[in-house]
C-alpha atoms as a PDB file:
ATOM      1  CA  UNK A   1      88.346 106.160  93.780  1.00  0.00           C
ATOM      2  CA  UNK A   2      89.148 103.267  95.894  1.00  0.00           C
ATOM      3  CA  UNK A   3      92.543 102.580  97.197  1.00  0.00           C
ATOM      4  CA  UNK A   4      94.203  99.600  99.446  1.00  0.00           C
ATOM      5  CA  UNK A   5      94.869  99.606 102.965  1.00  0.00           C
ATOM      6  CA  UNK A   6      96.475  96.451 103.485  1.00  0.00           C
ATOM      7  CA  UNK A   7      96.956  93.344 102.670  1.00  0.00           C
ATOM      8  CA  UNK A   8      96.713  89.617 104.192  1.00  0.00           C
ATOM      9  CA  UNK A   9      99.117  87.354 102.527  1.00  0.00           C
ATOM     10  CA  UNK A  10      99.419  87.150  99.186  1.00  0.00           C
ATOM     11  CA  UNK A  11      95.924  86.351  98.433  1.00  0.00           C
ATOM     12  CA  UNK A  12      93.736  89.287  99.563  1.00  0.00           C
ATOM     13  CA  UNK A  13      93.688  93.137 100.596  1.00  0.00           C
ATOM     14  CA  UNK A  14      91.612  95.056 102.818  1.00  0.00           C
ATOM     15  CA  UNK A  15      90.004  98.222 100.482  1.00  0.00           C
ATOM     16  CA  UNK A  16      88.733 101.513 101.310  1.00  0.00           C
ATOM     17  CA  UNK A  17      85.853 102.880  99.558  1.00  0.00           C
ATOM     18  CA  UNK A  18      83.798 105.967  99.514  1.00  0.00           C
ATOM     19  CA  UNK A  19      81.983 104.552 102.773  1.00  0.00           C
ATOM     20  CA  UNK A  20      82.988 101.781 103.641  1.00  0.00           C
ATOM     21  CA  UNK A  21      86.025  98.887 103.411  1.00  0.00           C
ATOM     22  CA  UNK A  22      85.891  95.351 102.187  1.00  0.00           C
ATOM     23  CA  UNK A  23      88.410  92.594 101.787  1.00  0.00           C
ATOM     24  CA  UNK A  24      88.969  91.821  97.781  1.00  0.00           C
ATOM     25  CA  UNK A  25      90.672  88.995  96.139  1.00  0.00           C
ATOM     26  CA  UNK A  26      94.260  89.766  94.881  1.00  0.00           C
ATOM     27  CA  UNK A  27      92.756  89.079  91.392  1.00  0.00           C
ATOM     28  CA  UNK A  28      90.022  91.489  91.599  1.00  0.00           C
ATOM     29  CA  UNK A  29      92.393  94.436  93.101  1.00  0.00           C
ATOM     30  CA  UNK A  30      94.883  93.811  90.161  1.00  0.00           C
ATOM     31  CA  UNK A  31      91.545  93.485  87.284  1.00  0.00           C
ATOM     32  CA  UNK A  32      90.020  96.962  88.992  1.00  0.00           C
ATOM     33  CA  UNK A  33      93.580  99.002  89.109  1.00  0.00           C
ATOM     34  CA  UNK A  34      93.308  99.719  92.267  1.00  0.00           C
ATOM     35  CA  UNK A  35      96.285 102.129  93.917  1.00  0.00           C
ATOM     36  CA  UNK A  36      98.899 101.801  95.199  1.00  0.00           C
ATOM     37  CA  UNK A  37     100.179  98.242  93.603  1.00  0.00           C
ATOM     38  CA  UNK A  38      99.170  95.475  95.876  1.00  0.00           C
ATOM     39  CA  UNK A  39     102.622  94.441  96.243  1.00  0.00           C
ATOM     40  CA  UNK A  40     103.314  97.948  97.994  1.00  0.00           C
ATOM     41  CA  UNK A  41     100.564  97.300 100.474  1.00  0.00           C
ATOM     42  CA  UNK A  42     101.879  96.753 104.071  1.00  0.00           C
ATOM     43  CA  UNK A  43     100.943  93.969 105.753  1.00  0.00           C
ATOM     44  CA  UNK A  44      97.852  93.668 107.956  1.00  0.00           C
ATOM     45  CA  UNK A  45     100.547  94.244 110.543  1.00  0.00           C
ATOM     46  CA  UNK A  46     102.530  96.756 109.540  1.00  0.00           C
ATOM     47  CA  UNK A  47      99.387  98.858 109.150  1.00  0.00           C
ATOM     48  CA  UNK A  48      98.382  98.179 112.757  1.00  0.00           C
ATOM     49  CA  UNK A  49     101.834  99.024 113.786  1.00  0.00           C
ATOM     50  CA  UNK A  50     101.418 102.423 111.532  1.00  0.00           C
ATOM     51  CA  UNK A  51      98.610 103.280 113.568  1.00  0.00           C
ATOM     52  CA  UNK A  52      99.894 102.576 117.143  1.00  0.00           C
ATOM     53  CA  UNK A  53     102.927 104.710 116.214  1.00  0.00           C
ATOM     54  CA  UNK A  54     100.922 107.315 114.574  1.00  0.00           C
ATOM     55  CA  UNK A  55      97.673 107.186 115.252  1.00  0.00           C
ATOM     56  CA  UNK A  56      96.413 107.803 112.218  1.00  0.00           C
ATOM     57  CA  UNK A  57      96.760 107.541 108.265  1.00  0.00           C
ATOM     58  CA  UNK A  58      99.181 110.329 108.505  1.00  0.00           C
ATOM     59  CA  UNK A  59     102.068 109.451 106.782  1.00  0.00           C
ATOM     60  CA  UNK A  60     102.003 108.230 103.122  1.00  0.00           C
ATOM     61  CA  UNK A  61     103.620 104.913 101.981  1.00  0.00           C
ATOM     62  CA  UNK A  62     106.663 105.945 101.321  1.00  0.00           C
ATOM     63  CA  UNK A  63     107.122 107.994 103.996  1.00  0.00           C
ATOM     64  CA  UNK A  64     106.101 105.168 106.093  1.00  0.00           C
ATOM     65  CA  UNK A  65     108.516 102.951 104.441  1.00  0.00           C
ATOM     66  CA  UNK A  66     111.228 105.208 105.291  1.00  0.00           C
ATOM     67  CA  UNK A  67     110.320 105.346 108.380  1.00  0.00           C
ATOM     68  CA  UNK A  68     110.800 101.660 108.827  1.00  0.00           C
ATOM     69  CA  UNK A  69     114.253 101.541 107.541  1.00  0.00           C
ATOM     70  CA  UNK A  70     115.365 104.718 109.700  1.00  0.00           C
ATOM     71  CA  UNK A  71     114.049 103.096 112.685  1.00  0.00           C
ATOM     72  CA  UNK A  72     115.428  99.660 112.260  1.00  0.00           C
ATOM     73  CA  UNK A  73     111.927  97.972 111.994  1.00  0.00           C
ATOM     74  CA  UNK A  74     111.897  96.945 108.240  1.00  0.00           C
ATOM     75  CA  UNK A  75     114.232  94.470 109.925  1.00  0.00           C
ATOM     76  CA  UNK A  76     112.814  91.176 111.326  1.00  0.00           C
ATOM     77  CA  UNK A  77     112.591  90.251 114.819  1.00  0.00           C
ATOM     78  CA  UNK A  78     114.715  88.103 115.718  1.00  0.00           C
ATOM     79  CA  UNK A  79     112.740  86.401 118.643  1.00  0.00           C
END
């Protein structure tokens, strides 16, 4: 099944399919179920940050998230 990626604002997320990825409305993501809740999608940033840090999709959400809040970076810059 499809899952999110990401998301960009609060109007769209990027989505992973079988083959390929495509952006989908917010509406459309909530109508089709797709996982995990688009409100627990990191930002389009976040995930690029995920993936400079990691590499790769190789932590899962949560373990991301706690990641984050051990490090100090769920905090925002204050630049």
């Amino acid at each position: 099944m499809a899952r999110g990626l990401y998301r960009h604002g609060e109007t769209v997320a990027m989505v992973l399919f079988e083959k390929n990825s495509m952006i989908v409305p917010k509406d459309d993501y909530d109508l089709r179920g797709y996982q995990p809740a688009f409100e627990t999608l990191p930002t389009h940033a976040e995930w690029v940050e995920r993936h400079r840090v990691h590499g790769q999709e190789s932590m899962t959400q949560a373990e991301w998230r706690a990641w984050l809040n051990k490090t100090g970076r769920d905090k925002p810059d204050p630049r």
